[in-house]
PDB file of N, CA and C in Angstrom:
ATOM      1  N   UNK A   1     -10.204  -3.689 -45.569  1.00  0.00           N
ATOM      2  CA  UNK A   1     -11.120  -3.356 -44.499  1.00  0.00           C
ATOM      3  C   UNK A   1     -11.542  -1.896 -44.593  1.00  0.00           C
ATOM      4  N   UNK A   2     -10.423  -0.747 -44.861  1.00  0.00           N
ATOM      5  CA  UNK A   2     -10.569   0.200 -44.705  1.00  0.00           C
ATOM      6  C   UNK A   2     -11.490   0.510 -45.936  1.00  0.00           C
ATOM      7  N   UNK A   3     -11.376   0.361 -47.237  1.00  0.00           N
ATOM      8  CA  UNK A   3     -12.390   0.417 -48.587  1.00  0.00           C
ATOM      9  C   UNK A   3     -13.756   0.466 -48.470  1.00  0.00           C
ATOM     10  N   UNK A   4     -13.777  -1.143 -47.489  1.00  0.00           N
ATOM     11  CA  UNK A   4     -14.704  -1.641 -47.156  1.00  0.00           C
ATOM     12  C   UNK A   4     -16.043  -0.696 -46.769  1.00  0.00           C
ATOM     13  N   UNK A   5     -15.166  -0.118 -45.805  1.00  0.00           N
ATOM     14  CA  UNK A   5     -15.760   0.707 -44.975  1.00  0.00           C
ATOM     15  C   UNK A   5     -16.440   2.248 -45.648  1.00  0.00           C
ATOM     16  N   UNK A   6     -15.340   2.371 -46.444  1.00  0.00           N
ATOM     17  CA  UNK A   6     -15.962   3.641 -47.294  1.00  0.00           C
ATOM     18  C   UNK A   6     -17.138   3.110 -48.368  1.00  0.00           C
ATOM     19  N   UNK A   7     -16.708   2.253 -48.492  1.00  0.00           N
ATOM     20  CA  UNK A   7     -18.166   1.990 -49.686  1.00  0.00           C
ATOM     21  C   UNK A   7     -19.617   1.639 -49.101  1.00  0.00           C
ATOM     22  N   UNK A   8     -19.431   1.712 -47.855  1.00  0.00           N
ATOM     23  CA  UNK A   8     -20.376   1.534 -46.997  1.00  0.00           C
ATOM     24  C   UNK A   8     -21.531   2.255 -46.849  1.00  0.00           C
ATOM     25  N   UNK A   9     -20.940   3.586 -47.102  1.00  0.00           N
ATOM     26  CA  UNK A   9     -20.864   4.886 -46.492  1.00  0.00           C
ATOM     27  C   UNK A   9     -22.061   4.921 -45.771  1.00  0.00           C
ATOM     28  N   UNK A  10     -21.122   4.099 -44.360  1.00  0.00           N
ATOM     29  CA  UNK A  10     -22.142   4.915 -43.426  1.00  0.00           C
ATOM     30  C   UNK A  10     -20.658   5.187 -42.251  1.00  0.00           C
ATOM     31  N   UNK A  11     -21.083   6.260 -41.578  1.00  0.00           N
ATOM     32  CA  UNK A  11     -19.961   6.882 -40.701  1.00  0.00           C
ATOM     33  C   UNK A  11     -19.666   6.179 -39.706  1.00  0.00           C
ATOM     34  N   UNK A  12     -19.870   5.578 -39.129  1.00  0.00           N
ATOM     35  CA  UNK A  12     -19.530   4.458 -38.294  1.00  0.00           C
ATOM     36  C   UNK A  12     -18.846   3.544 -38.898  1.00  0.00           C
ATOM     37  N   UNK A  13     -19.081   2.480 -39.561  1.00  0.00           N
ATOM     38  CA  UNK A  13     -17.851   1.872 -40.375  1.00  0.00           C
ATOM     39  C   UNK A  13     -16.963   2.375 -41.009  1.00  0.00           C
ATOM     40  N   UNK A  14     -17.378   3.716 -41.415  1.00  0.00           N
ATOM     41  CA  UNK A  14     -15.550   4.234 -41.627  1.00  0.00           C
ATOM     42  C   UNK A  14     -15.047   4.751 -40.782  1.00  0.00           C
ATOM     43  N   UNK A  15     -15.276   5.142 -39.812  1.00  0.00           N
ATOM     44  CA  UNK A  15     -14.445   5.602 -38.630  1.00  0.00           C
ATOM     45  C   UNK A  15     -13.878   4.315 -37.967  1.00  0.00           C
ATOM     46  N   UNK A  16     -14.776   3.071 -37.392  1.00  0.00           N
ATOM     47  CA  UNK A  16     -14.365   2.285 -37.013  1.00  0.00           C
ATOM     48  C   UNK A  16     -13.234   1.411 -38.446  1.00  0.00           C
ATOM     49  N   UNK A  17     -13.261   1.038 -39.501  1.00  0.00           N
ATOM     50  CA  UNK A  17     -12.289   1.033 -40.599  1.00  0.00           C
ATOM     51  C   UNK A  17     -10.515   1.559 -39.846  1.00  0.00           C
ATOM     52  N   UNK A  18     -10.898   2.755 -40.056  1.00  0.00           N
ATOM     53  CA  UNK A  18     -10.051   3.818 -39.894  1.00  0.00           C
ATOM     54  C   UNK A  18      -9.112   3.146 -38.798  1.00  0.00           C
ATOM     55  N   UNK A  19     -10.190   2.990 -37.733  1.00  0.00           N
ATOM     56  CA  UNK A  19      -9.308   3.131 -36.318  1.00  0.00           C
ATOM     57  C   UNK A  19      -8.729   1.792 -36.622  1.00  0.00           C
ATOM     58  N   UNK A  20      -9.914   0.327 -37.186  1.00  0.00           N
ATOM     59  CA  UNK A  20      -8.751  -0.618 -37.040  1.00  0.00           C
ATOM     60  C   UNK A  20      -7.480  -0.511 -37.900  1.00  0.00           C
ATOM     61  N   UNK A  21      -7.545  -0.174 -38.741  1.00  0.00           N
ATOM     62  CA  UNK A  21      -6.134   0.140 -39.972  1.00  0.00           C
ATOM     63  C   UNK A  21      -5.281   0.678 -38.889  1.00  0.00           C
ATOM     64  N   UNK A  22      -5.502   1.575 -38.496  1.00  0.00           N
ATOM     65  CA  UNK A  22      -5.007   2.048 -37.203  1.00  0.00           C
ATOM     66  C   UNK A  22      -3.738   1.634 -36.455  1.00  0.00           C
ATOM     67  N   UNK A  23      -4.971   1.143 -36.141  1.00  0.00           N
ATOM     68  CA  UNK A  23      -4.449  -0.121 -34.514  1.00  0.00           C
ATOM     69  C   UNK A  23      -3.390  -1.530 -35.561  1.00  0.00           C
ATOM     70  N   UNK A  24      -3.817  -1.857 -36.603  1.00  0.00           N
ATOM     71  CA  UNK A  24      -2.611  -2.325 -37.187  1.00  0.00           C
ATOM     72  C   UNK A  24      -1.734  -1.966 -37.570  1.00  0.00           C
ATOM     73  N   UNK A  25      -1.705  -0.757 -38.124  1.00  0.00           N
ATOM     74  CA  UNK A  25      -0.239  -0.259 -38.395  1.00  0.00           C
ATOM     75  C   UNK A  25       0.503   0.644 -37.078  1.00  0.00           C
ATOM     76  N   UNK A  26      -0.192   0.432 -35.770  1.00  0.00           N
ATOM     77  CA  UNK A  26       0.358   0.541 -34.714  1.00  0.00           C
ATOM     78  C   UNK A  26       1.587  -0.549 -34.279  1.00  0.00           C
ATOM     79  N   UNK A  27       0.716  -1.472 -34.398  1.00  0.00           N
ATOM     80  CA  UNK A  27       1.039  -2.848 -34.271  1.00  0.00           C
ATOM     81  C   UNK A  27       2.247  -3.143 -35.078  1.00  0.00           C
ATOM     82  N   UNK A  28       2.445  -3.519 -35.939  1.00  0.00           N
ATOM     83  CA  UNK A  28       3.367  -3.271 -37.430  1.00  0.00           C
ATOM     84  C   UNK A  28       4.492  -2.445 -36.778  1.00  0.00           C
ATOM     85  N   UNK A  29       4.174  -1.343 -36.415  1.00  0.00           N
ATOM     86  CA  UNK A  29       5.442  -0.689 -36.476  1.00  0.00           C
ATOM     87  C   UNK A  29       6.132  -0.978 -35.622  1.00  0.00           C
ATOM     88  N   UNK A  30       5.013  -1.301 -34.171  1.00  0.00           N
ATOM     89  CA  UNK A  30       5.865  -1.855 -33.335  1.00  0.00           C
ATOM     90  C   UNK A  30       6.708  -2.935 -33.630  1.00  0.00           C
ATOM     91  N   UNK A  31       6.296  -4.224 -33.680  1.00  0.00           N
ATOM     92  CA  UNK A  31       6.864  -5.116 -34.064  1.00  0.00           C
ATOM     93  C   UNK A  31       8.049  -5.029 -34.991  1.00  0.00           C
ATOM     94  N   UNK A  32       7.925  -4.300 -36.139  1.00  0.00           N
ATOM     95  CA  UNK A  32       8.908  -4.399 -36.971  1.00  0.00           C
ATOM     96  C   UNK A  32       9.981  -3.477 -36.806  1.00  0.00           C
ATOM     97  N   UNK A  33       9.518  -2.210 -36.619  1.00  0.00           N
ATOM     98  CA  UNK A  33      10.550  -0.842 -36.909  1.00  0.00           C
ATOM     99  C   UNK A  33      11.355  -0.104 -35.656  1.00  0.00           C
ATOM    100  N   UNK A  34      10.336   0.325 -35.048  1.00  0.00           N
ATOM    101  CA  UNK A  34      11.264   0.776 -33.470  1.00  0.00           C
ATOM    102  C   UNK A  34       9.938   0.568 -32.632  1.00  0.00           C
ATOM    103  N   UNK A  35      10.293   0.553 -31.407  1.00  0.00           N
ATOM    104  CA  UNK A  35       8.910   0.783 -30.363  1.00  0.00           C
ATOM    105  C   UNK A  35       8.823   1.591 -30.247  1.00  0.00           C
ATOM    106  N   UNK A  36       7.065   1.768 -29.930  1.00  0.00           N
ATOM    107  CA  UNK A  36       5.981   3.064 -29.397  1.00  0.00           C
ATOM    108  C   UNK A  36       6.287   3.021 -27.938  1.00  0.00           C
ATOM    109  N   UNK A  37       6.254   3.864 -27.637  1.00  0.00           N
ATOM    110  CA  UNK A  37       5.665   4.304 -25.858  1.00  0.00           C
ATOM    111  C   UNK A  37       4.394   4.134 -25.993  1.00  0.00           C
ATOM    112  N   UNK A  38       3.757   3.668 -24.731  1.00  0.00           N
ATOM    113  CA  UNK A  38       2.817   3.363 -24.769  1.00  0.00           C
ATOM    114  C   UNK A  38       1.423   2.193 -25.516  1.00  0.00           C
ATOM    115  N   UNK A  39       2.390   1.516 -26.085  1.00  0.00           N
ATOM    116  CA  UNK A  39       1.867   1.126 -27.865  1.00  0.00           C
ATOM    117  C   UNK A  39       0.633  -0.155 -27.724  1.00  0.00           C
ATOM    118  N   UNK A  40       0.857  -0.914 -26.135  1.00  0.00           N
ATOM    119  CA  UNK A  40      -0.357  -1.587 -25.588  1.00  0.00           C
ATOM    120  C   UNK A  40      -1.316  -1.064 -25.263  1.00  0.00           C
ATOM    121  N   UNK A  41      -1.509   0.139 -24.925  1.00  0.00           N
ATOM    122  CA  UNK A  41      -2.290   1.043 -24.497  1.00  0.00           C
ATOM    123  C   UNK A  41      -3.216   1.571 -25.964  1.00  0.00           C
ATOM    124  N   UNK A  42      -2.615   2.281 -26.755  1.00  0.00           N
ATOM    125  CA  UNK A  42      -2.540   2.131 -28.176  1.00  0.00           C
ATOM    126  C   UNK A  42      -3.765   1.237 -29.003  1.00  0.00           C
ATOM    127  N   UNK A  43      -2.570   0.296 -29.000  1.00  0.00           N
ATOM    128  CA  UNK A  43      -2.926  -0.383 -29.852  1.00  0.00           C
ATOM    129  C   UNK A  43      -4.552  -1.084 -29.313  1.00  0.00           C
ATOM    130  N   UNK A  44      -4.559  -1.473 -27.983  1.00  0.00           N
ATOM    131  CA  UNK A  44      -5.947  -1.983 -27.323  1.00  0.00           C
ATOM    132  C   UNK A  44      -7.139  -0.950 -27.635  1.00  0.00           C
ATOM    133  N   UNK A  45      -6.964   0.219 -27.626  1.00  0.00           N
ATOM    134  CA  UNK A  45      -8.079   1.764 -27.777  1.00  0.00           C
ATOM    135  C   UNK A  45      -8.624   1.493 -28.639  1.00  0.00           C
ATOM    136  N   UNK A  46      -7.632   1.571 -29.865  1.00  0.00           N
ATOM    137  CA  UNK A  46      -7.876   1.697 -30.796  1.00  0.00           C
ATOM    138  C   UNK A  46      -8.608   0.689 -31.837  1.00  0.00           C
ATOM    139  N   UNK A  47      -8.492  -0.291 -31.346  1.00  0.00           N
ATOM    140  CA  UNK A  47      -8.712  -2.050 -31.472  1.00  0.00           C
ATOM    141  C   UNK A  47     -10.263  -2.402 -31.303  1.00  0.00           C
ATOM    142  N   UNK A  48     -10.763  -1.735 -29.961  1.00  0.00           N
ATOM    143  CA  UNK A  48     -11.798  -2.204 -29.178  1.00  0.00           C
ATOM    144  C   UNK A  48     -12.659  -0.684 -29.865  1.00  0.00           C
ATOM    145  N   UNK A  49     -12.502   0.522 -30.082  1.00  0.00           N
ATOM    146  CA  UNK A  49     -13.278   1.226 -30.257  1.00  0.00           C
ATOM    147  C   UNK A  49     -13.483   1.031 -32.202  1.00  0.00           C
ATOM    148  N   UNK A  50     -12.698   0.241 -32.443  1.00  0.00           N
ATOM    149  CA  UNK A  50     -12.914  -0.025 -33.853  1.00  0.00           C
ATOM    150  C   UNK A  50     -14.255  -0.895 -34.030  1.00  0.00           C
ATOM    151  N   UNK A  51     -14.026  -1.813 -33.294  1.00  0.00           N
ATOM    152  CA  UNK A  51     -14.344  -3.203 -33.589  1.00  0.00           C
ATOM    153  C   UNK A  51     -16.355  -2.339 -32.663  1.00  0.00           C
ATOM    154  N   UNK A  52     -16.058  -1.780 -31.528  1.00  0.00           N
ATOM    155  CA  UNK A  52     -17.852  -1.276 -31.231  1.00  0.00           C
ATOM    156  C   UNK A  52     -18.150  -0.597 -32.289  1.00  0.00           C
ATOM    157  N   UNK A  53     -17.479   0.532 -32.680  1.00  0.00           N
ATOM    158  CA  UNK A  53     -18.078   1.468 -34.208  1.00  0.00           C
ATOM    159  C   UNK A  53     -18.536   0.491 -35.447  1.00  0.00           C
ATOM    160  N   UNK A  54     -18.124  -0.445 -35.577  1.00  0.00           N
ATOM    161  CA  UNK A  54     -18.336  -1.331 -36.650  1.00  0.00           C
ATOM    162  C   UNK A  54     -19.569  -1.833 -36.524  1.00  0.00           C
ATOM    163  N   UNK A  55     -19.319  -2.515 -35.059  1.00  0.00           N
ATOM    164  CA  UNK A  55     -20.738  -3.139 -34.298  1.00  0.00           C
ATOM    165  C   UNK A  55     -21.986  -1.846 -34.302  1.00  0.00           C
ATOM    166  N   UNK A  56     -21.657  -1.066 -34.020  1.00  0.00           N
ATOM    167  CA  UNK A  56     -22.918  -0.157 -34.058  1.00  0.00           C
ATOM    168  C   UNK A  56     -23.437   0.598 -35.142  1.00  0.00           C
ATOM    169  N   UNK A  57     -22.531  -0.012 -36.348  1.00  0.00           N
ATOM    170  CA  UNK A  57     -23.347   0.397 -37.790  1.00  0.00           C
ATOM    171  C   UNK A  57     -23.702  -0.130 -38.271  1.00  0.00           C
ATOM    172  N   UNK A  58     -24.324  -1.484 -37.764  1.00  0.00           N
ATOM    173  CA  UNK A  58     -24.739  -2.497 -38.034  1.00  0.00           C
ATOM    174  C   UNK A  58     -26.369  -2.235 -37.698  1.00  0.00           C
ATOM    175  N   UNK A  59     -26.850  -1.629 -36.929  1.00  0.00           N
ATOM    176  CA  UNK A  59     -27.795  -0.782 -36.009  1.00  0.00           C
ATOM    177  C   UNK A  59     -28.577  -0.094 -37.258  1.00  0.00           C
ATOM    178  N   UNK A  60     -27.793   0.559 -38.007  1.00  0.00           N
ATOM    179  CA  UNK A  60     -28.678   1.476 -38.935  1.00  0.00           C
ATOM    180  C   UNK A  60     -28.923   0.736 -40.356  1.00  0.00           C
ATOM    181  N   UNK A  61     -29.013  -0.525 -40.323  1.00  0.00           N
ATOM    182  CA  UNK A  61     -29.740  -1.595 -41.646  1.00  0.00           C
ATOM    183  C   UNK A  61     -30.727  -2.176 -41.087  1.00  0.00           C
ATOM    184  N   UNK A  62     -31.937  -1.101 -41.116  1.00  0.00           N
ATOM    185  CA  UNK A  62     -33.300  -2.158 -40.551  1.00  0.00           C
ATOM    186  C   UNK A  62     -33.420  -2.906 -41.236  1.00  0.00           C
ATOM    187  N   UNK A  63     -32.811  -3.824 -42.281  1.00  0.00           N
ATOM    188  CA  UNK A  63     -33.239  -5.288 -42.751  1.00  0.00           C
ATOM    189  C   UNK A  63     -32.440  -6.322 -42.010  1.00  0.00           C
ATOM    190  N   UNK A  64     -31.633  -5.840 -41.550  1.00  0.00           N
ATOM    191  CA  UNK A  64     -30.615  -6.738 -40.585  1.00  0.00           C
ATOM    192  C   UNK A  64     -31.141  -7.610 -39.262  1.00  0.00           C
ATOM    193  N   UNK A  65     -32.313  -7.625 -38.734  1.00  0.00           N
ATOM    194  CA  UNK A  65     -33.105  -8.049 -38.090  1.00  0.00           C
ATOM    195  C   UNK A  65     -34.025  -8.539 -37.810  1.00  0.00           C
ATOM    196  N   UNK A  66     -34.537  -8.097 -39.676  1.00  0.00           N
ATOM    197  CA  UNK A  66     -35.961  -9.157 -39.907  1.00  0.00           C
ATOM    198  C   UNK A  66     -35.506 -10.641 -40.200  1.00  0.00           C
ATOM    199  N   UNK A  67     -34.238 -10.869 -40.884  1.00  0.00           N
ATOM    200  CA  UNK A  67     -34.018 -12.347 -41.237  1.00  0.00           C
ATOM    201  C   UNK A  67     -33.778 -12.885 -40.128  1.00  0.00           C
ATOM    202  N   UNK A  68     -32.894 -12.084 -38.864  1.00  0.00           N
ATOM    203  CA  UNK A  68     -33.103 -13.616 -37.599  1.00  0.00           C
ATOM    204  C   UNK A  68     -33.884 -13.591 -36.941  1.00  0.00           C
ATOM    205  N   UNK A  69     -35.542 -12.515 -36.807  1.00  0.00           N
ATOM    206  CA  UNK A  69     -36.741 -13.246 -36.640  1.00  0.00           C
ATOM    207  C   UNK A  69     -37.840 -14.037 -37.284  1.00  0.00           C
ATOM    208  N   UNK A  70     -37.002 -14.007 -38.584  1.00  0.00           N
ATOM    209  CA  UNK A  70     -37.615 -15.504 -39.018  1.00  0.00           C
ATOM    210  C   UNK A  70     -38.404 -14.676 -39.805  1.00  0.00           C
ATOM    211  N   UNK A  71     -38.950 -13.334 -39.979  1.00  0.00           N
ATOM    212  CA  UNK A  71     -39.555 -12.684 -41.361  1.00  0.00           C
ATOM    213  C   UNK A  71     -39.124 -13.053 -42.448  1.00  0.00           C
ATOM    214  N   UNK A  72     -39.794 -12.976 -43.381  1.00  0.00           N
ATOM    215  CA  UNK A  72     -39.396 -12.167 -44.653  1.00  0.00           C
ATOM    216  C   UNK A  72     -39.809 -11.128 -45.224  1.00  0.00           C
TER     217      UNK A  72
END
């Protein structure tokens, strides 16, 4: 995901990348190693502001909009 995001290169998908890698190895550690304070709190931030940054670099491919109005 995170690669993904860099080969993208646009700044929004790698930041959002970033944060979800993030928010999983939040997750991860919780689960496996010791608990976070706070780590629902955490892990949700980080989760949801991933997943809009992703969504909103989607915004800067003006071809991304001509195919579902039916252009070509």
């Amino acid at each position: 995901m995170c690669w993904t995001g860099f080969l993208s290169q646009n700044i929004w998908a790698i930041i959002g990348s970033i944060l979800f890698v993030l928010s999983d190895s939040i997750l991860s550690w919780n689960l496996f190693v010791s608990e976070i304070p706070y780590s629902d709190i955490l892990i949700m931030t980080t989760y949801y502001t991933a997943q809009f940054l992703i969504a909103h670099s989607l915004r800067l491919f003006p071809s991304f909009g001509k195919y579902s109005s039916g252009e070509k």
